[in-house]
N, C-alpha and C. Protein backbone atom coordinates (compact mmCIF):
# COMPACT_ATOMS: atom_id res chain seq x y z
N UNK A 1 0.81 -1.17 0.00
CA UNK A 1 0.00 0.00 0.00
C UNK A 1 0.86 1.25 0.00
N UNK A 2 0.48 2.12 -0.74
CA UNK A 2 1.39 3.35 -0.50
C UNK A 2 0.82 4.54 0.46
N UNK A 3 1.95 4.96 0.98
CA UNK A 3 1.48 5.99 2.21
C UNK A 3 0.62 7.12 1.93
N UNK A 4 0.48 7.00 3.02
CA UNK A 4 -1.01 7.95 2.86
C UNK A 4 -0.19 9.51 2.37
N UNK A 5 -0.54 10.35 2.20
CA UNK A 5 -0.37 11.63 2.64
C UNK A 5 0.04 12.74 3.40
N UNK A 6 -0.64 11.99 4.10
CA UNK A 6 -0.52 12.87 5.64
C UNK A 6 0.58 12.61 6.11
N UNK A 7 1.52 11.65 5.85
CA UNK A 7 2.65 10.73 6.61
C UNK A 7 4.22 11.08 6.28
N UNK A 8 3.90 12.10 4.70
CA UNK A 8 4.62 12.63 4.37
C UNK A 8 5.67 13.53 5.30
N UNK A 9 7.17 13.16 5.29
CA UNK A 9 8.13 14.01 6.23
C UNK A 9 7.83 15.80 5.57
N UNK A 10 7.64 16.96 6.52
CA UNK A 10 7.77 17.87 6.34
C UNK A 10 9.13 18.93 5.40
N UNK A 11 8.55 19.48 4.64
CA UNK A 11 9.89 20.04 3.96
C UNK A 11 10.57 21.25 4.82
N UNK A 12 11.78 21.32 5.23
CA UNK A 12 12.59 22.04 5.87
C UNK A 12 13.06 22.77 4.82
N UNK A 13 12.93 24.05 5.13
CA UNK A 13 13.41 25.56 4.27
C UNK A 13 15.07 25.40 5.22
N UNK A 14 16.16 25.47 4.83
CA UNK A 14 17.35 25.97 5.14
C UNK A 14 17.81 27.15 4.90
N UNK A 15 18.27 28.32 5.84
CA UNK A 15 18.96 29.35 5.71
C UNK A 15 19.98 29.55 6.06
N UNK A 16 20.84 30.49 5.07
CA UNK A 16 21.90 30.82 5.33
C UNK A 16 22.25 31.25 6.72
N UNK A 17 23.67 31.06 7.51
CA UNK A 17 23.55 31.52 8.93
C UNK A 17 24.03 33.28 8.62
N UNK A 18 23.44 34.02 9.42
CA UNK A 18 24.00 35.26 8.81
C UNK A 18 25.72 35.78 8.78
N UNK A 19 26.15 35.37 9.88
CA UNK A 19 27.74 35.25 9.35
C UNK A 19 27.82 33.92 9.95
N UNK A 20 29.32 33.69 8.48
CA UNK A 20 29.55 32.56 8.30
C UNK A 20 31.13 32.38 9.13
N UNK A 21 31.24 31.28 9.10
CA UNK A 21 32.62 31.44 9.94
C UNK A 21 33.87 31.72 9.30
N UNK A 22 34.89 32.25 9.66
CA UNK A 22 35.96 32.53 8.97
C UNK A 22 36.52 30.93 8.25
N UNK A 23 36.90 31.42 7.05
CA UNK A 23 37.29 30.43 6.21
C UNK A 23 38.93 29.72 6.57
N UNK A 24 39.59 28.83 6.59
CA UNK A 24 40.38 28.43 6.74
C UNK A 24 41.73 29.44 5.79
N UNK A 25 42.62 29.51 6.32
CA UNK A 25 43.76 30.26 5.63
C UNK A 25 44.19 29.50 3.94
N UNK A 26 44.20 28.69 3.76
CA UNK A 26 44.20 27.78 2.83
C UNK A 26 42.98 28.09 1.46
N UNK A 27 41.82 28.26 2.39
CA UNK A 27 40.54 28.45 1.47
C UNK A 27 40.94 29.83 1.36
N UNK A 28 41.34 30.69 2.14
CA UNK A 28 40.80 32.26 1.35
C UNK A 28 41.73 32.69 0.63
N UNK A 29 42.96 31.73 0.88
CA UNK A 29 44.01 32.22 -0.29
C UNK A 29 43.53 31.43 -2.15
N UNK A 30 42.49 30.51 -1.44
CA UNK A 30 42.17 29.90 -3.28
C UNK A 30 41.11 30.62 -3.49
N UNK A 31 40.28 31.29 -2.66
CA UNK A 31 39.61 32.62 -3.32
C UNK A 31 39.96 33.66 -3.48
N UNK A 32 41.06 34.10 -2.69
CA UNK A 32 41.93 35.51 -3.36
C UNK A 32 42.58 34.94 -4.72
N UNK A 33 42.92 33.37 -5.07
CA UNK A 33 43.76 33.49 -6.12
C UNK A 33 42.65 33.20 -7.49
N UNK A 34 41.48 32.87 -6.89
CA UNK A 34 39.88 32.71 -7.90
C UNK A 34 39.58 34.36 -8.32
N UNK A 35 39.68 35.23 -7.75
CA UNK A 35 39.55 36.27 -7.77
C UNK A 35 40.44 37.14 -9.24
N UNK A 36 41.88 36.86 -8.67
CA UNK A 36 43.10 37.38 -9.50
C UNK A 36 42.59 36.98 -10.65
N UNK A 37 42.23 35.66 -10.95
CA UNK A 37 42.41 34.59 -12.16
C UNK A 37 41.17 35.00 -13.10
N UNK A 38 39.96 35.45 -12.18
CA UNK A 38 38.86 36.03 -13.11
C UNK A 38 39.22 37.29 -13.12
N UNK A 39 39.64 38.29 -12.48
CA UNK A 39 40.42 39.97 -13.45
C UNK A 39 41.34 39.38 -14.75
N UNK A 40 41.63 38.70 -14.55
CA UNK A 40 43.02 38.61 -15.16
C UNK A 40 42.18 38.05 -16.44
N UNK A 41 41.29 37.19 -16.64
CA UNK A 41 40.65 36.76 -17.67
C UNK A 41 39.58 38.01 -18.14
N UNK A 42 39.13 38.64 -17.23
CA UNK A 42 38.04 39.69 -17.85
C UNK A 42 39.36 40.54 -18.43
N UNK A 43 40.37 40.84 -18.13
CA UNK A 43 41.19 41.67 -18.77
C UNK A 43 41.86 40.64 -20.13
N UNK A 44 42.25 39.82 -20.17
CA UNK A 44 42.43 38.88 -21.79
C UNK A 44 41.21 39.25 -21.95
N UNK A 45 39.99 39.26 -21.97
CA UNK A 45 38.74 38.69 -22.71
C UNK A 45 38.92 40.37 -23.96
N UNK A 46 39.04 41.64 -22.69
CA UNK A 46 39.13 42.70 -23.69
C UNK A 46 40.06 42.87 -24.50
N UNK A 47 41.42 42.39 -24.06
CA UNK A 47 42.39 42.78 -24.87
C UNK A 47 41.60 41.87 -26.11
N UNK A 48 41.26 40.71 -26.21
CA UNK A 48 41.14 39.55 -27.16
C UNK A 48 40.41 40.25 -27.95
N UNK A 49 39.17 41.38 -27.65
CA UNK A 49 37.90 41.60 -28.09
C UNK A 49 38.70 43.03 -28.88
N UNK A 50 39.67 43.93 -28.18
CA UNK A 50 40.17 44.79 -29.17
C UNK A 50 41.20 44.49 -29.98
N UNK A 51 41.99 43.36 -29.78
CA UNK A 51 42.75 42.91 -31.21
C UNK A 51 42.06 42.44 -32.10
N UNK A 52 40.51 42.08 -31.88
CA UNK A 52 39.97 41.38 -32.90
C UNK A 52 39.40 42.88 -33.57
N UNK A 53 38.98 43.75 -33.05
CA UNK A 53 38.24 44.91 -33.66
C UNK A 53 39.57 45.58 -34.40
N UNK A 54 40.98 45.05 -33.70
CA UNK A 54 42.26 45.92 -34.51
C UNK A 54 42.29 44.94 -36.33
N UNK A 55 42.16 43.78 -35.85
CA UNK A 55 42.35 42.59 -37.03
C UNK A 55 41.12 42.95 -38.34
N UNK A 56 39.58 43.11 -37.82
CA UNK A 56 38.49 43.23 -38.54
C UNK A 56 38.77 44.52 -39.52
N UNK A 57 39.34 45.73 -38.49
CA UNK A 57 40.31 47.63 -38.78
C UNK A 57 40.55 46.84 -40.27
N UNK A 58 41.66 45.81 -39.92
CA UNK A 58 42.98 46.01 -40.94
C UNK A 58 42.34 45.13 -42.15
N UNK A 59 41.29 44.66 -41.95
CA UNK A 59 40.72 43.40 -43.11
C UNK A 59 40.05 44.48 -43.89
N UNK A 60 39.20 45.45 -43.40
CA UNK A 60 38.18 46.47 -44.21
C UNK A 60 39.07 47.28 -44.81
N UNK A 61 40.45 47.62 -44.13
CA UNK A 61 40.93 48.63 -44.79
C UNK A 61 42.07 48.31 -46.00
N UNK A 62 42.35 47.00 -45.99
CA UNK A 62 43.13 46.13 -46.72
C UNK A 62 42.21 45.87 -47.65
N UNK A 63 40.79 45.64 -47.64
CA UNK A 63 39.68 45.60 -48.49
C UNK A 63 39.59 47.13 -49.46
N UNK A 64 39.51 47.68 -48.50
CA UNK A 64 39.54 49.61 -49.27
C UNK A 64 40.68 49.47 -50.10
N UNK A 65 42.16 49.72 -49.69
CA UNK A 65 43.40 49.87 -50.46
C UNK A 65 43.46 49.07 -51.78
N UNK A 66 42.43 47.49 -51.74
CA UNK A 66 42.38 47.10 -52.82
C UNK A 66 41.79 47.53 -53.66
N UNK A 67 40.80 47.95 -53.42
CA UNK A 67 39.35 48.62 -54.47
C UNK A 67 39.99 50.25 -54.72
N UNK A 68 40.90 50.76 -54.05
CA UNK A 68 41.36 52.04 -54.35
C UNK A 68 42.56 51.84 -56.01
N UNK A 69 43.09 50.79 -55.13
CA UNK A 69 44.05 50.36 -56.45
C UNK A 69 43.31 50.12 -57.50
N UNK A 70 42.20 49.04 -57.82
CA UNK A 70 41.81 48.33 -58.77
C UNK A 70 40.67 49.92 -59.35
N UNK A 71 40.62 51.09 -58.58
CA UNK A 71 40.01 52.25 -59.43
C UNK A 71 41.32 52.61 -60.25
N UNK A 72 41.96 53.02 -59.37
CA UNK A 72 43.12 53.33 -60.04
C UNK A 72 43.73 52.88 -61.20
N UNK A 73 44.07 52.13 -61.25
CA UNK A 73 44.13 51.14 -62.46
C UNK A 73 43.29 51.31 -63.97
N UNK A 74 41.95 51.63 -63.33
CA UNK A 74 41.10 51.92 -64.34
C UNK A 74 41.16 53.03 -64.81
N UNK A 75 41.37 54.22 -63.90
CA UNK A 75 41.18 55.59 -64.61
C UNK A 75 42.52 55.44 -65.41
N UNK A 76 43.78 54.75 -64.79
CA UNK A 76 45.48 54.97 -65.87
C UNK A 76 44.46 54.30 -67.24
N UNK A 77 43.87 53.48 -67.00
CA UNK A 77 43.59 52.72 -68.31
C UNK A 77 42.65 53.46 -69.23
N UNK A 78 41.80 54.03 -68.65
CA UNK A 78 40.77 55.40 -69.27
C UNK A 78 41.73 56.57 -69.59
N UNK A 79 42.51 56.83 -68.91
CA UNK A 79 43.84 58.00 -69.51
C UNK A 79 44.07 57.47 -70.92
N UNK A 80 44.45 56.17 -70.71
CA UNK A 80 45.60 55.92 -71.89
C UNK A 80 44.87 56.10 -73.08
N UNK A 81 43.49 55.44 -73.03
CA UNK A 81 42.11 55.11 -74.26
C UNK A 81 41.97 56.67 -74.43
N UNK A 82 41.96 57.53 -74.25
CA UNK A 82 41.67 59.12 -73.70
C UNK A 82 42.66 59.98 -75.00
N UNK A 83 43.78 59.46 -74.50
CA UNK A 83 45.44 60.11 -75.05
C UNK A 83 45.16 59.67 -76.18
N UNK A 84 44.76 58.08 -76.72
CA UNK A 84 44.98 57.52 -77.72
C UNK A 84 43.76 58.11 -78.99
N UNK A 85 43.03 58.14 -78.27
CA UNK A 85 41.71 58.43 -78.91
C UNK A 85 41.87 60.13 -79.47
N UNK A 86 42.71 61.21 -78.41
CA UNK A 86 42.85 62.41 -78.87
C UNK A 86 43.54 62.44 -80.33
N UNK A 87 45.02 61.80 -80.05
CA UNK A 87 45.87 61.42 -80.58
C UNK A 87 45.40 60.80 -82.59
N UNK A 88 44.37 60.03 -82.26
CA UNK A 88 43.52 59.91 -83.74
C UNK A 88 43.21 60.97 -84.18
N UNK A 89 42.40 61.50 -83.01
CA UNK A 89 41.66 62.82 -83.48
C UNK A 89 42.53 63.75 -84.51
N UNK A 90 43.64 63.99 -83.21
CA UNK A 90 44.80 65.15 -84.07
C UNK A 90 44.74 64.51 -85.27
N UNK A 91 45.22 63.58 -85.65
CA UNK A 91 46.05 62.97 -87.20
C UNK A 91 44.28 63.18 -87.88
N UNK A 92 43.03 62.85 -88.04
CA UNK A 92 42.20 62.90 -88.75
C UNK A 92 42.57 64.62 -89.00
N UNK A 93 41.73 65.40 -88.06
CA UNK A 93 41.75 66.67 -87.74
C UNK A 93 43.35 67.09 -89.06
N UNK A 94 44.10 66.46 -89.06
CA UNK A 94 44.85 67.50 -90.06
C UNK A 94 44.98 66.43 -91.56
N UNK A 95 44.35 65.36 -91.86
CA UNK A 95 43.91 64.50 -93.06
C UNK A 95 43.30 65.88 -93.21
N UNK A 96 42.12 65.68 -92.74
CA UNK A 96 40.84 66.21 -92.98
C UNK A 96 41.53 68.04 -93.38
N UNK A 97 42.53 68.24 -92.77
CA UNK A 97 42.69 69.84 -93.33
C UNK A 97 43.65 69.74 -94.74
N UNK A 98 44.53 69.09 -95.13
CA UNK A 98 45.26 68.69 -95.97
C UNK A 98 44.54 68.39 -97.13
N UNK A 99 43.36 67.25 -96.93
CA UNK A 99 42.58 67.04 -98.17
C UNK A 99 42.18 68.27 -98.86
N UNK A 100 41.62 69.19 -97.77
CA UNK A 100 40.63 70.40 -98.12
C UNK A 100 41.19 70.94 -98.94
N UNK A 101 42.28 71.18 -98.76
CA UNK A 101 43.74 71.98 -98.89
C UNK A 101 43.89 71.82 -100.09
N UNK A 102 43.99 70.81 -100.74
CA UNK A 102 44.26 69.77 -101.93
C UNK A 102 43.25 69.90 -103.09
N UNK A 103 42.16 69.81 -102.15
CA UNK A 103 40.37 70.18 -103.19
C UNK A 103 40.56 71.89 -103.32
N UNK A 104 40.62 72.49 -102.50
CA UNK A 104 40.89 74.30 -102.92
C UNK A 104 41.73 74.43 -104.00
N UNK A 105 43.06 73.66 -103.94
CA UNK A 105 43.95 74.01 -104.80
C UNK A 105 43.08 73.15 -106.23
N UNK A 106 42.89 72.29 -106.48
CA UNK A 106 42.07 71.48 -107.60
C UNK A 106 40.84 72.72 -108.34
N UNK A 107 40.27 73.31 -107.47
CA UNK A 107 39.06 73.69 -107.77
C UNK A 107 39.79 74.95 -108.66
N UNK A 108 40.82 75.49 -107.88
CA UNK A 108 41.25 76.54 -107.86
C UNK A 108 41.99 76.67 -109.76
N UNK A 109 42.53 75.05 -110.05
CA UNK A 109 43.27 74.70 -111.37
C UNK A 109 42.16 74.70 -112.00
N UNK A 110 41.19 74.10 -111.45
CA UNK A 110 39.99 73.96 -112.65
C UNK A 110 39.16 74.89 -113.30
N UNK A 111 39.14 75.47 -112.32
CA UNK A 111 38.81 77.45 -112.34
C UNK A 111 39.93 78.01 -113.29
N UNK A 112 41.47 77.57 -113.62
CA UNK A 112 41.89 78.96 -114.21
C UNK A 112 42.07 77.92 -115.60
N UNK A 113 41.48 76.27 -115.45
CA UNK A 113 41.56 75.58 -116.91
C UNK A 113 40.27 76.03 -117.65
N UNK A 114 39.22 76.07 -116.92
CA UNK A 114 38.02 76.72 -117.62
C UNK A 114 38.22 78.24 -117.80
N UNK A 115 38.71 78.76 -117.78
CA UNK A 115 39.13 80.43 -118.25
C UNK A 115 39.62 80.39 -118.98
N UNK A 116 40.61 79.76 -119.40
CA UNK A 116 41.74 79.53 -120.24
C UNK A 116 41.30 79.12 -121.49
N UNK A 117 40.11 78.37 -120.97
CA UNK A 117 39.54 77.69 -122.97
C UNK A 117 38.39 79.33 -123.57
């Protein structure tokens, strides 16, 4: 048969005693050295957390210097197409005045061959 209910042992609440007794010399030196060991880790944790924000710095900006170059690159290469392209221009630009040059003087013979007859 299983027990009744009522038969049940009472639950005991435990409290802290309000002071506790001094800790053994042994124990409070492994909590003074628990102590050191967590500063000492909250201080790695930041250094860890600003070399990584120094590392992430140098990845974005190593990212920039590339994309600065690879503009760069492009405008020397838009210069050169630029120069080259003027560079036609000039040489048409004096075809184009030379021919004229050539047709004035023609027109100019043909003009004093038709007078002439």
């Amino acid at each position: 048969m299983p027990p009744a209910a009522d038969t049940a042992p009472p639950i005991v609440k435990l409290e802290p005693p309000e002071e506790l007794a001094p800790a053994p010399s042994g124990e409070l030196a492994l909590h003074e050295e628990i102590a050191e060991l967590k500063a000492s880790l909250a201080e790695t944790l930041a250094d860890n957390e600003m070399m990584g924000r120094a590392f992430d710095a140098d990845d974005r900006l190593k990212a920039a210097m590339d994309e600065a170059k690879r503009q760069k690159a492009i405008a020397e290469n838009a210069e050169r197409t630029l120069a080259s392209k003027n560079g036609e221009f000039v040489a048409r630009a004096a075809q184009v005045t030379h021919w004229m040059n050539r047709a004035q003087k023609a027109e100019k013979a043909l003009a004093k061959l038709g007078a002439a007859k």
